[in-house]
C-alpha atoms as a PDB file:
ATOM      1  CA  UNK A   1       7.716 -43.311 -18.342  1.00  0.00           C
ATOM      2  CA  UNK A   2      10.485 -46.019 -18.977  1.00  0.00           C
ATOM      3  CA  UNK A   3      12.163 -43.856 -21.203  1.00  0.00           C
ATOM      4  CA  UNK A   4      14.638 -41.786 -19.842  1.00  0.00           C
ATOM      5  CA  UNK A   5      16.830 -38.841 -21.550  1.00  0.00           C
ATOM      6  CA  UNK A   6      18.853 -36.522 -20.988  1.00  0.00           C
ATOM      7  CA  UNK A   7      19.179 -32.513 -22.557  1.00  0.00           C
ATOM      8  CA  UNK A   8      21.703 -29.547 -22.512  1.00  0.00           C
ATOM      9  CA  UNK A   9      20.514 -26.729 -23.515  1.00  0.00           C
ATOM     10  CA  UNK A  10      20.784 -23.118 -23.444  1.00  0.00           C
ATOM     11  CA  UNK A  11      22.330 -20.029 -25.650  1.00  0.00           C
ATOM     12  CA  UNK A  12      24.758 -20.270 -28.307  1.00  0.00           C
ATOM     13  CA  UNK A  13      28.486 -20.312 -26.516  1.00  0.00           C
ATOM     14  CA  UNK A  14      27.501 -21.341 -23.602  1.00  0.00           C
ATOM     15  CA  UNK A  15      29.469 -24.317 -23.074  1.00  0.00           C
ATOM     16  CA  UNK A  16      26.690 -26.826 -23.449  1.00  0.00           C
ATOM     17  CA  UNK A  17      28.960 -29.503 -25.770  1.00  0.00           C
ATOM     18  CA  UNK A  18      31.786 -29.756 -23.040  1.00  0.00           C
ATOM     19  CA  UNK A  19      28.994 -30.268 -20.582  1.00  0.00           C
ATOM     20  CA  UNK A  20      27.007 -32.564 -22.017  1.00  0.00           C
ATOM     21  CA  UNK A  21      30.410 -34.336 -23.325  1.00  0.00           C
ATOM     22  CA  UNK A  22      31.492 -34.983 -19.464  1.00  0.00           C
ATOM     23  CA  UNK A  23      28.201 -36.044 -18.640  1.00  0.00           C
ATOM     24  CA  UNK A  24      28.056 -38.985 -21.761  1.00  0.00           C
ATOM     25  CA  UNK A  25      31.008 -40.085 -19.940  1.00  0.00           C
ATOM     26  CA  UNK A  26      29.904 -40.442 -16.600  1.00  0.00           C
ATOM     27  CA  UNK A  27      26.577 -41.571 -17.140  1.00  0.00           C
ATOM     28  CA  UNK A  28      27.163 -43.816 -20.449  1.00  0.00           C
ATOM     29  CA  UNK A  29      25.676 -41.421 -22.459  1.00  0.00           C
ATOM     30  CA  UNK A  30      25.984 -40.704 -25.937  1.00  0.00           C
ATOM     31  CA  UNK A  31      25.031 -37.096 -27.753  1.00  0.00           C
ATOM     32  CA  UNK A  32      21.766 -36.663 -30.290  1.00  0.00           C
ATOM     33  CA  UNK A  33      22.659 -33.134 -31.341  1.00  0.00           C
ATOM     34  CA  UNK A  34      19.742 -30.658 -31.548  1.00  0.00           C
ATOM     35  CA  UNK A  35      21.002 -28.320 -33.880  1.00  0.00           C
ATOM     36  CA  UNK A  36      19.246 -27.034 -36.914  1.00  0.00           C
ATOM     37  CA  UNK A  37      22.591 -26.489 -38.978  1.00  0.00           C
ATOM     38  CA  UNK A  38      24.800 -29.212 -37.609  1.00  0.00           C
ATOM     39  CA  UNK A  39      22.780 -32.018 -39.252  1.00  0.00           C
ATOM     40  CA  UNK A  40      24.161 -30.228 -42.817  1.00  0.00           C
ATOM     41  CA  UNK A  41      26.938 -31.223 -44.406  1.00  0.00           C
ATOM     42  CA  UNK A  42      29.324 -29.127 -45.114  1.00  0.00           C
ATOM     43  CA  UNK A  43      28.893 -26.036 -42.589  1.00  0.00           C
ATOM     44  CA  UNK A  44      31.478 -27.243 -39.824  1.00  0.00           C
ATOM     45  CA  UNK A  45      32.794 -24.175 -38.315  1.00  0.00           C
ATOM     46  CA  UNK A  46      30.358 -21.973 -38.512  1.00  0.00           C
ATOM     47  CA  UNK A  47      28.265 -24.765 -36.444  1.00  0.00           C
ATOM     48  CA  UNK A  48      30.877 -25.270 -34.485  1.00  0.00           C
ATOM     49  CA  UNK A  49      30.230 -29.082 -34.498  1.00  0.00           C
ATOM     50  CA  UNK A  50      31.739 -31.127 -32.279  1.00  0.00           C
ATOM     51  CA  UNK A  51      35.538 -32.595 -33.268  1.00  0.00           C
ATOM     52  CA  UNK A  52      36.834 -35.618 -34.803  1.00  0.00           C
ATOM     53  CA  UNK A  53      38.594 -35.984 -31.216  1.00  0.00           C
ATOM     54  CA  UNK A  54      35.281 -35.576 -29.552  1.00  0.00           C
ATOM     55  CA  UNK A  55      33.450 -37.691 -31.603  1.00  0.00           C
ATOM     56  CA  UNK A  56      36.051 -40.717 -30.884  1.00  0.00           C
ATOM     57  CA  UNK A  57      35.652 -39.866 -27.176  1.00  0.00           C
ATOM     58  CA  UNK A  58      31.818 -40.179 -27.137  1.00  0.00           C
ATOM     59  CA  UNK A  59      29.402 -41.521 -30.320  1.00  0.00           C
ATOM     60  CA  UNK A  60      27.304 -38.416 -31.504  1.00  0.00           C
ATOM     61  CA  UNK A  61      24.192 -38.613 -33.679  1.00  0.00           C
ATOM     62  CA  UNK A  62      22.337 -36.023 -35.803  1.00  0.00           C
ATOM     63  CA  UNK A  63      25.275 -34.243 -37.475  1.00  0.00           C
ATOM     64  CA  UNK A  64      26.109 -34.467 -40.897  1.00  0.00           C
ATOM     65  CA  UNK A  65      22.833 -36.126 -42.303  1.00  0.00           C
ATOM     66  CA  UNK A  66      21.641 -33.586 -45.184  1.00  0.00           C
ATOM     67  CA  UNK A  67      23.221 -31.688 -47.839  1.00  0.00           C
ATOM     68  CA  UNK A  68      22.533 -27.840 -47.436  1.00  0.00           C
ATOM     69  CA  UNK A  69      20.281 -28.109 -50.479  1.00  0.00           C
ATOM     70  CA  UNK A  70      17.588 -30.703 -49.187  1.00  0.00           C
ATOM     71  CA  UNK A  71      14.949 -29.092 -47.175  1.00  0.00           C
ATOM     72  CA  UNK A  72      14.698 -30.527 -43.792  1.00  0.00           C
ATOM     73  CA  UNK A  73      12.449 -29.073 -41.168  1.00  0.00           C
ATOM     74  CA  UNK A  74      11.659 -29.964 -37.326  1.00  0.00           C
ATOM     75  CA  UNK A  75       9.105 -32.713 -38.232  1.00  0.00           C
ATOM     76  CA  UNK A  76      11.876 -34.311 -39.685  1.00  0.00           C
ATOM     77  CA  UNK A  77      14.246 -33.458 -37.003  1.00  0.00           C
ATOM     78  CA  UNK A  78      11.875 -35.040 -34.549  1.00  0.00           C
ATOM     79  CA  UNK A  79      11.291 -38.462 -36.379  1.00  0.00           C
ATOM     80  CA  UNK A  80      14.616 -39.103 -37.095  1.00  0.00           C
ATOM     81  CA  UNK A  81      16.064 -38.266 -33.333  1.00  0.00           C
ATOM     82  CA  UNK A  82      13.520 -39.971 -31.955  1.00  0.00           C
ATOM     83  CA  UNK A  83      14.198 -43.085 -33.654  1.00  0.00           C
ATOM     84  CA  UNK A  84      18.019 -42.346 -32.756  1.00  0.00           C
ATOM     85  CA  UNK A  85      17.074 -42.241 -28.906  1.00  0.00           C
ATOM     86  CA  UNK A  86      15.522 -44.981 -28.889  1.00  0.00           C
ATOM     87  CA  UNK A  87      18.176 -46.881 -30.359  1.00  0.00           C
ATOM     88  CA  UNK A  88      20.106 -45.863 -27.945  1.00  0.00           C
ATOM     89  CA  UNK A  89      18.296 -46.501 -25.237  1.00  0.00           C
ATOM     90  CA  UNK A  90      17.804 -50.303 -26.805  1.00  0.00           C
ATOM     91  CA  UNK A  91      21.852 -50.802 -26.386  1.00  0.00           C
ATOM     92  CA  UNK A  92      21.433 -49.310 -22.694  1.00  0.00           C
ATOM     93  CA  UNK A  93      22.728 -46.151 -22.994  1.00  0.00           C
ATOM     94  CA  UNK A  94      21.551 -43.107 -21.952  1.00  0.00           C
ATOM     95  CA  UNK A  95      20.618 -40.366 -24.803  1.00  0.00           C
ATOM     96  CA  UNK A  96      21.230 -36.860 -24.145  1.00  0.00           C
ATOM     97  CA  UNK A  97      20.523 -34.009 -26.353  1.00  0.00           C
ATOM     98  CA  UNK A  98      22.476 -31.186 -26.569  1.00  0.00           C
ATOM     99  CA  UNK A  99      21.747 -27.941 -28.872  1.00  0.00           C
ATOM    100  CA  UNK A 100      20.404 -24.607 -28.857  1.00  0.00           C
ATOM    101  CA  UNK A 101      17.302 -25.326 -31.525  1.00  0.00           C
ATOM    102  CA  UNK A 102      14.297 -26.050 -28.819  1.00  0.00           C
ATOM    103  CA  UNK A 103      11.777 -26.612 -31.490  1.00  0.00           C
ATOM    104  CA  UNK A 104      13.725 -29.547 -32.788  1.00  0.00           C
ATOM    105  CA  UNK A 105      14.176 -30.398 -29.102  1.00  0.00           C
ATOM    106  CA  UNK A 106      10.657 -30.425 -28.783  1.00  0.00           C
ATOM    107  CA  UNK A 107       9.555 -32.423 -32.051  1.00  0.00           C
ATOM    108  CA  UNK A 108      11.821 -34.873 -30.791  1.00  0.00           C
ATOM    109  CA  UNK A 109      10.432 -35.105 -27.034  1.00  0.00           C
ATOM    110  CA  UNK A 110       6.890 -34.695 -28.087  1.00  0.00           C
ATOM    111  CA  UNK A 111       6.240 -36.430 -31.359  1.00  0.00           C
ATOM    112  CA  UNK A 112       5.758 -33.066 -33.097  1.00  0.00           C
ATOM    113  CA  UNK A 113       6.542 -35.160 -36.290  1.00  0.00           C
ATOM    114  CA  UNK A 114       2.993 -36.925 -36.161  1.00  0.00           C
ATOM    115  CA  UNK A 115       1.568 -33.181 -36.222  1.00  0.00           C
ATOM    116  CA  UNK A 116       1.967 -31.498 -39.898  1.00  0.00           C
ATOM    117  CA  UNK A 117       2.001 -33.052 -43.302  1.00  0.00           C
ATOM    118  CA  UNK A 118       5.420 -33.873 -44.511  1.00  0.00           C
ATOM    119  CA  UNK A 119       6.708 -31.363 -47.554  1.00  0.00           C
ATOM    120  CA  UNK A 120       5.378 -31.474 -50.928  1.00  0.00           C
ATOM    121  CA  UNK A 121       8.176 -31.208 -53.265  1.00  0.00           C
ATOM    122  CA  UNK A 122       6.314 -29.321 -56.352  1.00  0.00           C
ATOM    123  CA  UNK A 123       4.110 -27.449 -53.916  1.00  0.00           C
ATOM    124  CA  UNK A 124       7.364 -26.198 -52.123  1.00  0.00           C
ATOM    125  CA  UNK A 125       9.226 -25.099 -55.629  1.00  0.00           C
ATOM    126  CA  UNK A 126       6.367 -23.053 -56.549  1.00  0.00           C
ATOM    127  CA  UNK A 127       6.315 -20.891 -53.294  1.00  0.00           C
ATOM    128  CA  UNK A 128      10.220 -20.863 -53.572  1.00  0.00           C
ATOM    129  CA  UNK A 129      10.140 -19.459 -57.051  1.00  0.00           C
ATOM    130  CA  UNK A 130       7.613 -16.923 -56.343  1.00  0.00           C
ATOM    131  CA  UNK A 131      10.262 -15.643 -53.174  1.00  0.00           C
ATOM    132  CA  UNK A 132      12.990 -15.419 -55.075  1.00  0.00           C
ATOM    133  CA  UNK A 133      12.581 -11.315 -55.105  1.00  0.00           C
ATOM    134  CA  UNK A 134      11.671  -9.197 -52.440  1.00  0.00           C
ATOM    135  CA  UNK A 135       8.614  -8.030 -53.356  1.00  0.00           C
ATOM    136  CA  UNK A 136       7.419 -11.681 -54.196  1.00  0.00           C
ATOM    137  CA  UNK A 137       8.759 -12.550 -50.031  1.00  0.00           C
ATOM    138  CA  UNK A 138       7.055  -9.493 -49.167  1.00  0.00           C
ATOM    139  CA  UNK A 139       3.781 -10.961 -50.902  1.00  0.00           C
ATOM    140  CA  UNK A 140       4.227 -14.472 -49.357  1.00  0.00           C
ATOM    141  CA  UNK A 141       4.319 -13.151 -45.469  1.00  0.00           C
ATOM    142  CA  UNK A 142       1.343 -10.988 -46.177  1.00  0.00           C
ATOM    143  CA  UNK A 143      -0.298 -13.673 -47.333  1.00  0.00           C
ATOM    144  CA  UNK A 144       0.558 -15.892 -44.227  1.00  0.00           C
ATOM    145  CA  UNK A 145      -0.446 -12.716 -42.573  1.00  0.00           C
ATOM    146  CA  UNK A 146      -3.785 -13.026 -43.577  1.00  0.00           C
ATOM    147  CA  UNK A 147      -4.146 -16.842 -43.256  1.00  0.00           C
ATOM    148  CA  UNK A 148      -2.446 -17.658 -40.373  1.00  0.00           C
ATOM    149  CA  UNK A 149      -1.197 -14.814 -38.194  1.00  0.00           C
ATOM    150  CA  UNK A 150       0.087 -16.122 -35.183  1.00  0.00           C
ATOM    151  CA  UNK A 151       2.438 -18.064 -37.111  1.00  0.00           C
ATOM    152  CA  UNK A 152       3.102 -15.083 -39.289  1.00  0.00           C
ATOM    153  CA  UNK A 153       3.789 -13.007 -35.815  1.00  0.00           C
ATOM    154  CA  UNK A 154       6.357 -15.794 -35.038  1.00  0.00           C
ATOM    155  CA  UNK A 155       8.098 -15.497 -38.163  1.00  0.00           C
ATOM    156  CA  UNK A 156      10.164 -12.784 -39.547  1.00  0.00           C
ATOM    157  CA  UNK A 157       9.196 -11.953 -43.171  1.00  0.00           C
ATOM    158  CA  UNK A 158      12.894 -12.632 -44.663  1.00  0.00           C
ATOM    159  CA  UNK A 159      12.991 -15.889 -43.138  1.00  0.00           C
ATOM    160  CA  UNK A 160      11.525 -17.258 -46.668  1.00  0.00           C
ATOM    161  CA  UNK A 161      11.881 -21.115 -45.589  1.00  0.00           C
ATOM    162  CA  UNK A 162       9.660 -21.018 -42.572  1.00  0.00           C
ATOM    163  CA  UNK A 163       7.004 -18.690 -44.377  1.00  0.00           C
ATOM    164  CA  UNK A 164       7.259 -21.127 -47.252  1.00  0.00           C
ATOM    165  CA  UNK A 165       6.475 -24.198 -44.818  1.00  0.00           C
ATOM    166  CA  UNK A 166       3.782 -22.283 -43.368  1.00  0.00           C
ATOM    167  CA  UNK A 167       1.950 -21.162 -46.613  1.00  0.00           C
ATOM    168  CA  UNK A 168       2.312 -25.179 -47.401  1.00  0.00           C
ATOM    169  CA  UNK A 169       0.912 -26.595 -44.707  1.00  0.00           C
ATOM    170  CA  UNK A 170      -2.361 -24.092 -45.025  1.00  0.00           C
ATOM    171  CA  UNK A 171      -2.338 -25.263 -48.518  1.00  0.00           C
ATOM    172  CA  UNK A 172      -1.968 -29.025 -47.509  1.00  0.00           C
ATOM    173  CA  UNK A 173      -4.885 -28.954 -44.703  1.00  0.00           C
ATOM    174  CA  UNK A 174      -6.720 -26.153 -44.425  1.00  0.00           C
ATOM    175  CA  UNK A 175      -5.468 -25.134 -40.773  1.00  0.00           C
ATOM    176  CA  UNK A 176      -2.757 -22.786 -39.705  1.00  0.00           C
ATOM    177  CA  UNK A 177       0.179 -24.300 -39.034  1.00  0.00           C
ATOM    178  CA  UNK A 178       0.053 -22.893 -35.273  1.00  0.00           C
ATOM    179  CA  UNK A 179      -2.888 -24.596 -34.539  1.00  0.00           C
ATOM    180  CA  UNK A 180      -0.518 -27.704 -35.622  1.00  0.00           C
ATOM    181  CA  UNK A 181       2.199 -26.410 -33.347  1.00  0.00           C
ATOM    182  CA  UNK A 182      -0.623 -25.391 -30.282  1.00  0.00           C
ATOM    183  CA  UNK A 183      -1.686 -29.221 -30.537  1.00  0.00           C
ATOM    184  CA  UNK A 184       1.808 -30.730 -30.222  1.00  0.00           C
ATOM    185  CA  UNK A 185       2.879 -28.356 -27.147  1.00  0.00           C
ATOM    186  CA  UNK A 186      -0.318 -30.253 -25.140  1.00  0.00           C
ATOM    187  CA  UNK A 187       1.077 -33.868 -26.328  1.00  0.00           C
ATOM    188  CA  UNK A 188       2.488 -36.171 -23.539  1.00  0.00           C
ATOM    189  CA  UNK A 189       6.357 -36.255 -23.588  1.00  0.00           C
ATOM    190  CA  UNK A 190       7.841 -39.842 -25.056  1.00  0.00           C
ATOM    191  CA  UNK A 191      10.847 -39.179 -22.999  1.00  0.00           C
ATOM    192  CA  UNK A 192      10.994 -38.829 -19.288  1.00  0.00           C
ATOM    193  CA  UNK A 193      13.719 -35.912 -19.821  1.00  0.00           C
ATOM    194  CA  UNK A 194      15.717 -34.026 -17.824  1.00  0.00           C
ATOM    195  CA  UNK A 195      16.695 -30.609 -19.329  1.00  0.00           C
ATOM    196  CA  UNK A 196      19.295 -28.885 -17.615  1.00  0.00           C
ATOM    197  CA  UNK A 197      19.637 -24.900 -18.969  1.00  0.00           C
ATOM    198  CA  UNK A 198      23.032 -23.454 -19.521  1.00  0.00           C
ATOM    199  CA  UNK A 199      22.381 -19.400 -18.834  1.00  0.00           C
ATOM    200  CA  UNK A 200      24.941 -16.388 -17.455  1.00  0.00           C
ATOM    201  CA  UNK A 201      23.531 -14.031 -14.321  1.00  0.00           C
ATOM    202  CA  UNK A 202      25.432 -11.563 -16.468  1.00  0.00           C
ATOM    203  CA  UNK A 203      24.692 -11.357 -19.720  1.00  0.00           C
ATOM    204  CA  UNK A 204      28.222  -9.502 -20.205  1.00  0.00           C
ATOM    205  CA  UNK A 205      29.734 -12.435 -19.837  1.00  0.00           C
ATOM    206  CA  UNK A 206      27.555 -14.569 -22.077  1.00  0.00           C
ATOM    207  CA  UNK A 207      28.600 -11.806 -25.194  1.00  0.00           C
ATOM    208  CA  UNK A 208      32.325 -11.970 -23.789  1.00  0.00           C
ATOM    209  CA  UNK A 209      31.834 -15.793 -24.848  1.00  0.00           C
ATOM    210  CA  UNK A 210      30.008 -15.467 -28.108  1.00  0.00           C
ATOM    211  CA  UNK A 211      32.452 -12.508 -29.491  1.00  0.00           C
ATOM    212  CA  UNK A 212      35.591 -14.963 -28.402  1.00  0.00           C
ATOM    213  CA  UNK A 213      33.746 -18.113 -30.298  1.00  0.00           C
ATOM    214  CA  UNK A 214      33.173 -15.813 -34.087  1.00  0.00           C
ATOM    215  CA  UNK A 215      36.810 -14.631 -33.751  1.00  0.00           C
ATOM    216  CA  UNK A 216      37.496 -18.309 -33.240  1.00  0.00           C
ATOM    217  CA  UNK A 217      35.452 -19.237 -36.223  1.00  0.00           C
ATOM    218  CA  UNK A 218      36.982 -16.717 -38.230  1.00  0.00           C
ATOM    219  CA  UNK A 219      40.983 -18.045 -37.608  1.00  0.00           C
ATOM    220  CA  UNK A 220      39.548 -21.371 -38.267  1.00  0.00           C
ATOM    221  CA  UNK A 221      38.043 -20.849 -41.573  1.00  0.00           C
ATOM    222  CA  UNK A 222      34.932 -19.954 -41.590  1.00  0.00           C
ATOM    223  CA  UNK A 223      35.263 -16.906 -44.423  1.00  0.00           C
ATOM    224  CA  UNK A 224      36.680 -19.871 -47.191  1.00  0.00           C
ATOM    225  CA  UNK A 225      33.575 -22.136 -45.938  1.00  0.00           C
ATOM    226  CA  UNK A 226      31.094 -19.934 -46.079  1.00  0.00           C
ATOM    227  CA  UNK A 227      32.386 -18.909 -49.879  1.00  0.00           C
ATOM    228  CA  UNK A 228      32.362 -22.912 -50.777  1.00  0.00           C
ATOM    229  CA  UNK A 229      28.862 -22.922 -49.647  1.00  0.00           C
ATOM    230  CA  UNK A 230      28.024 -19.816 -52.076  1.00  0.00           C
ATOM    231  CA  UNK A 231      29.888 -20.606 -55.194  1.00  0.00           C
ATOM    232  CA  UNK A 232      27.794 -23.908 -54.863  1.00  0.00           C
ATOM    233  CA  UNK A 233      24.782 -22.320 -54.872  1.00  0.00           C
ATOM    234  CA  UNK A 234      23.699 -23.148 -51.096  1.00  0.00           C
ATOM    235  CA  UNK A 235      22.962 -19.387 -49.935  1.00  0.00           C
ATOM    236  CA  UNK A 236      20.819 -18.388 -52.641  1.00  0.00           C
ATOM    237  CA  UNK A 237      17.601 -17.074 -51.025  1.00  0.00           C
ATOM    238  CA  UNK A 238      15.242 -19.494 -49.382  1.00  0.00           C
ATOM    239  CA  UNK A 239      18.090 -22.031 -49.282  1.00  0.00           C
ATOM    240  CA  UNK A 240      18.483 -23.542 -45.688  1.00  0.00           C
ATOM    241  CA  UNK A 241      22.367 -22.703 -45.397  1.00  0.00           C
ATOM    242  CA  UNK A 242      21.286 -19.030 -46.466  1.00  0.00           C
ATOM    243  CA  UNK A 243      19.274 -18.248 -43.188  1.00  0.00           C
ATOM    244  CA  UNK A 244      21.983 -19.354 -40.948  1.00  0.00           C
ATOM    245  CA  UNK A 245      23.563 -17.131 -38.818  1.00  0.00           C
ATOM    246  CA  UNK A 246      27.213 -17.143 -39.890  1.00  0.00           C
ATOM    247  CA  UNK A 247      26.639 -17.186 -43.208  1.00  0.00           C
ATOM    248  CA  UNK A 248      24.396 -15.094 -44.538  1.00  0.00           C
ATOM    249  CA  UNK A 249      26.310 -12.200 -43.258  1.00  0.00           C
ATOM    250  CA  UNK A 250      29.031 -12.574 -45.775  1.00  0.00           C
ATOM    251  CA  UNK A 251      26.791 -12.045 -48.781  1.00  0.00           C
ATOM    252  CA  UNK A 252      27.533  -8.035 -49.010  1.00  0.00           C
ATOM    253  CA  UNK A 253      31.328  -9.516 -48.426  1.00  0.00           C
ATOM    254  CA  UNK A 254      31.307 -11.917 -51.399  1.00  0.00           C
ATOM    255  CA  UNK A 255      29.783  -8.858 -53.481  1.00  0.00           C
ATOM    256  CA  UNK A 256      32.724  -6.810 -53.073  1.00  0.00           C
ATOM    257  CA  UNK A 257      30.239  -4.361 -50.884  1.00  0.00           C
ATOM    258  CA  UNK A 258      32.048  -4.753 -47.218  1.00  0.00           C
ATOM    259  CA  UNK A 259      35.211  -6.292 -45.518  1.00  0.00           C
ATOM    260  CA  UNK A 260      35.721  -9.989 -43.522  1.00  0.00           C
ATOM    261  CA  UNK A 261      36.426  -8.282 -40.397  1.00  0.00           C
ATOM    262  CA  UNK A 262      33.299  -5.972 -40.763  1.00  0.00           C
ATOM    263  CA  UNK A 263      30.883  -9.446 -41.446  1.00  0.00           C
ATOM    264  CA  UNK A 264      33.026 -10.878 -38.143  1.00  0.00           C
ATOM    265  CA  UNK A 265      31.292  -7.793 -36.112  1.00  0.00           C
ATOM    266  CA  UNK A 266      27.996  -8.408 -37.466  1.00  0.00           C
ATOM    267  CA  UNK A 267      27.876 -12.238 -36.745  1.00  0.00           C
ATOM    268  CA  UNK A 268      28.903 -11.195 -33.308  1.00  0.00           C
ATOM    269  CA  UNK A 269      25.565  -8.851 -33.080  1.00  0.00           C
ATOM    270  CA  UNK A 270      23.582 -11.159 -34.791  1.00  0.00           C
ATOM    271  CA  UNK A 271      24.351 -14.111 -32.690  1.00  0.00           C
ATOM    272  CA  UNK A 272      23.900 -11.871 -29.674  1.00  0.00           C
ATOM    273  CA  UNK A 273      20.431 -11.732 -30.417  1.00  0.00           C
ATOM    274  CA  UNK A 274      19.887 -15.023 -31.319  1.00  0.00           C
ATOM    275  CA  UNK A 275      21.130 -16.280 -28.057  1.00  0.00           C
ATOM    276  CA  UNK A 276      18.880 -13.720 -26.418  1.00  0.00           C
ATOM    277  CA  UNK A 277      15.558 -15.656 -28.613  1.00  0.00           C
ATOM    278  CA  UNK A 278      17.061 -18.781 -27.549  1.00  0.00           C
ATOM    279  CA  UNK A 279      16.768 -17.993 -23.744  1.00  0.00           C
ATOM    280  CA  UNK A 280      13.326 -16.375 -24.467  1.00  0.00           C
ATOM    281  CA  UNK A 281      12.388 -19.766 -25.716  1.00  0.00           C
ATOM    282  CA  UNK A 282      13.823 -22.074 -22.773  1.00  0.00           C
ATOM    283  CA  UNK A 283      12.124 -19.788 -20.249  1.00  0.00           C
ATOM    284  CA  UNK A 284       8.808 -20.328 -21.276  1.00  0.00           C
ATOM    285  CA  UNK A 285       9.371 -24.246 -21.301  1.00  0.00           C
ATOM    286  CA  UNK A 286       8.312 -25.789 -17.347  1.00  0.00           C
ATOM    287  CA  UNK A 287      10.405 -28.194 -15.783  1.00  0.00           C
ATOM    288  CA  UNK A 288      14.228 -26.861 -17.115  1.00  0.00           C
ATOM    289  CA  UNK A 289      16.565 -27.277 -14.437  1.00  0.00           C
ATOM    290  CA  UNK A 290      18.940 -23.991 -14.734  1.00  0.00           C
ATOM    291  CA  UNK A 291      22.345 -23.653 -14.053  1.00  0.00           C
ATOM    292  CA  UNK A 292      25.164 -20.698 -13.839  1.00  0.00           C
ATOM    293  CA  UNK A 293      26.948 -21.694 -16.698  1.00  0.00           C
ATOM    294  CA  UNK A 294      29.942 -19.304 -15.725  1.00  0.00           C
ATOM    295  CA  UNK A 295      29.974 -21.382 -12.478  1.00  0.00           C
ATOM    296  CA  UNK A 296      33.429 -23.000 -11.501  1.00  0.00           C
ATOM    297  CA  UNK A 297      31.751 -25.863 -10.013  1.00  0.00           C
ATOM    298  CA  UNK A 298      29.449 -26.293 -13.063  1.00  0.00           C
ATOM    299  CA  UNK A 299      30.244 -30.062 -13.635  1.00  0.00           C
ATOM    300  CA  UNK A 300      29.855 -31.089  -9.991  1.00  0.00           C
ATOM    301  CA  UNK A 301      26.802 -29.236  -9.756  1.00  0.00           C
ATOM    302  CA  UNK A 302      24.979 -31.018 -13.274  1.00  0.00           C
ATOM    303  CA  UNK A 303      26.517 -34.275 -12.086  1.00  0.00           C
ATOM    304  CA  UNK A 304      24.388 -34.115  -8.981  1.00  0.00           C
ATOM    305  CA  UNK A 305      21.431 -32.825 -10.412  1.00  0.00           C
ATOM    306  CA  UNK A 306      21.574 -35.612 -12.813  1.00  0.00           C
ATOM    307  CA  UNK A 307      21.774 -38.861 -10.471  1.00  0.00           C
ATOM    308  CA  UNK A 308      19.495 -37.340  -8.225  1.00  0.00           C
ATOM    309  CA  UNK A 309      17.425 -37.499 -10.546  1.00  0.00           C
ATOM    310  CA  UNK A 310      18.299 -40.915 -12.314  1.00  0.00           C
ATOM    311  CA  UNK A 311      17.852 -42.063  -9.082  1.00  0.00           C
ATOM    312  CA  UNK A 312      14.623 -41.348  -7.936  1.00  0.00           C
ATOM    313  CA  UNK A 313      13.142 -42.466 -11.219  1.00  0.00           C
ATOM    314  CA  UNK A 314      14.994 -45.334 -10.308  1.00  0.00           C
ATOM    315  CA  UNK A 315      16.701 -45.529 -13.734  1.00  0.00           C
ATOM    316  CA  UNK A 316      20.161 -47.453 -13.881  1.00  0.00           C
ATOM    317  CA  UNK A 317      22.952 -45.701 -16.180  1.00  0.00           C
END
């Protein structure tokens, strides 16, 4: 491998931007985000994408590259970032991805973008239109259920976009789209990466964090973006912005059926859980180097992990 990179990863509120900012510093770095929602225009805070004053300090990449209204899935993800890293790699410079979305993470590390058809735009509306009421989402999933149940166990039934992308890719080729996914997992990595794993030894504190980052969210605005995102039509069901975590939650609130502070509390659950699938996830991937990231001495430690390791692959940043 002659192409190095770099990767922060780990729960939601973790503190994996401030590391891997520090890091792009010392080891002229710059920062491909690997975020499913931060490449959408439009949904800053409830993101929490990095700041203007952050962004001067150290070039990031993969934010703010779709509306919320085009579909965008991790095939895309993983040609575009790709094709990002390498660029910066060409201007010697070290990439390093930071996010919380490993399947992006992946299709950018693996070529998972050479794996499944891209989208097909009229094939896509139909399966939309035919979710657009519960009992038509309830009819999709059983469907996938029946043609391609691993990926239907993987999936929950509400989550109409990634049924939707399922169903299509059965419909485009004939297989499941799992045996898709089972073939990129066994491709050889384009990136020599090191992946260094942001997790709490309790997860107390790791809830402490996420509760502290919604109420946050919720001084800075993120009730008056999420209704911008609505009255445009973004969180209409199936739409990207509308399975986001941070969002969604406000529906019942924009309907006059519950309170801000009451949608606050359940972004706080449902992120908990989140970060819990996100950790399930980074577990079961070999190789992640994991640190406390509660510990005082967090920096000192990644910064040694990290030339270690630049050194003896012998690569020069």
């Amino acid at each position: 491998m002659n192409r190095p990179a770099l990767a922060v990863v780990g729960p939601t509120a973790s503190g994996k931007s401030a590391l891997a900012l520090l890091l792009a510093e010392r080891f002229c770095g710059e920062i491909v985000s690997c975020d499913s929602m931060q490449i959408y225009r439009g949904m800053d805070v409830g993101t929490a994408k990095p700041s203007a004053a952050e962004r001067k300090r150290i070039p990031h990449h993969m934010i703010d590259v779709r509306d919320p209204n085009e579909p965008y899935s991790a095939a895309d993800y993983g040609e575009e970032a790709a094709r990002v890293a390498n660029d910066i790699l060409a201007r010697r410079r070290l990439p390093i991805f930071c996010g919380g979305t490993g399947l992006y993470l992946s299709a950018a590390l693996t070529g998972r973008h050479d794996a499944a058809p891209p989208s097909d735009p009229a094939l896509r509306a139909e399966l939309l239109a035919r979710g657009k009421t519960n009992a038509g989402r309830r009819e999709l999933y059983e469907e996938l259920l029946a043609l391609d149940p691993a990926s239907a166990a993987a999936t929950h039934e509400n989550n109409l976009r990634r049924v939707v992308r399922a169903l299509e890719i059965y419909r485009l080729t004939g297989k499941p789209k799992s045996e898709f996914d089972s073939k990129s997992r066994e491709r050889v990595p384009f990136f020599d990466c090191l992946v260094l794993g942001l997790d709490f030894p309790d997860r107390k504190d790791l809830y402490a964090r996420i509760d502290r980052r919604v109420d946050e969210m919720m001084k800075a605005g993120l009730y008056r973006e999420a209704k911008t995102l609505w009255e445009r039509g973004y969180l209409a069901p199936g739409a990207t912005a509308g399975q986001a975590i941070g969002y969604r939650q406000f529906l019942p609130c924009f309907a006059g059926e519950t309170t801000p502070e009451a949608v606050a509390e359940e972004i706080k659950i449902a992120t908990r859980r989140y970060a819990k699938r996100q950790l399930t996830w980074f577990r079961a991937q070999p190789g992640t180097v994991w640190l406390d990231g509660g510990d005082p001495e967090l920096y000192a430690r990644a910064e040694e992990t990290v030339s270690a390791w630049l050194k003896k692959r012998n690569y020069d940043f």
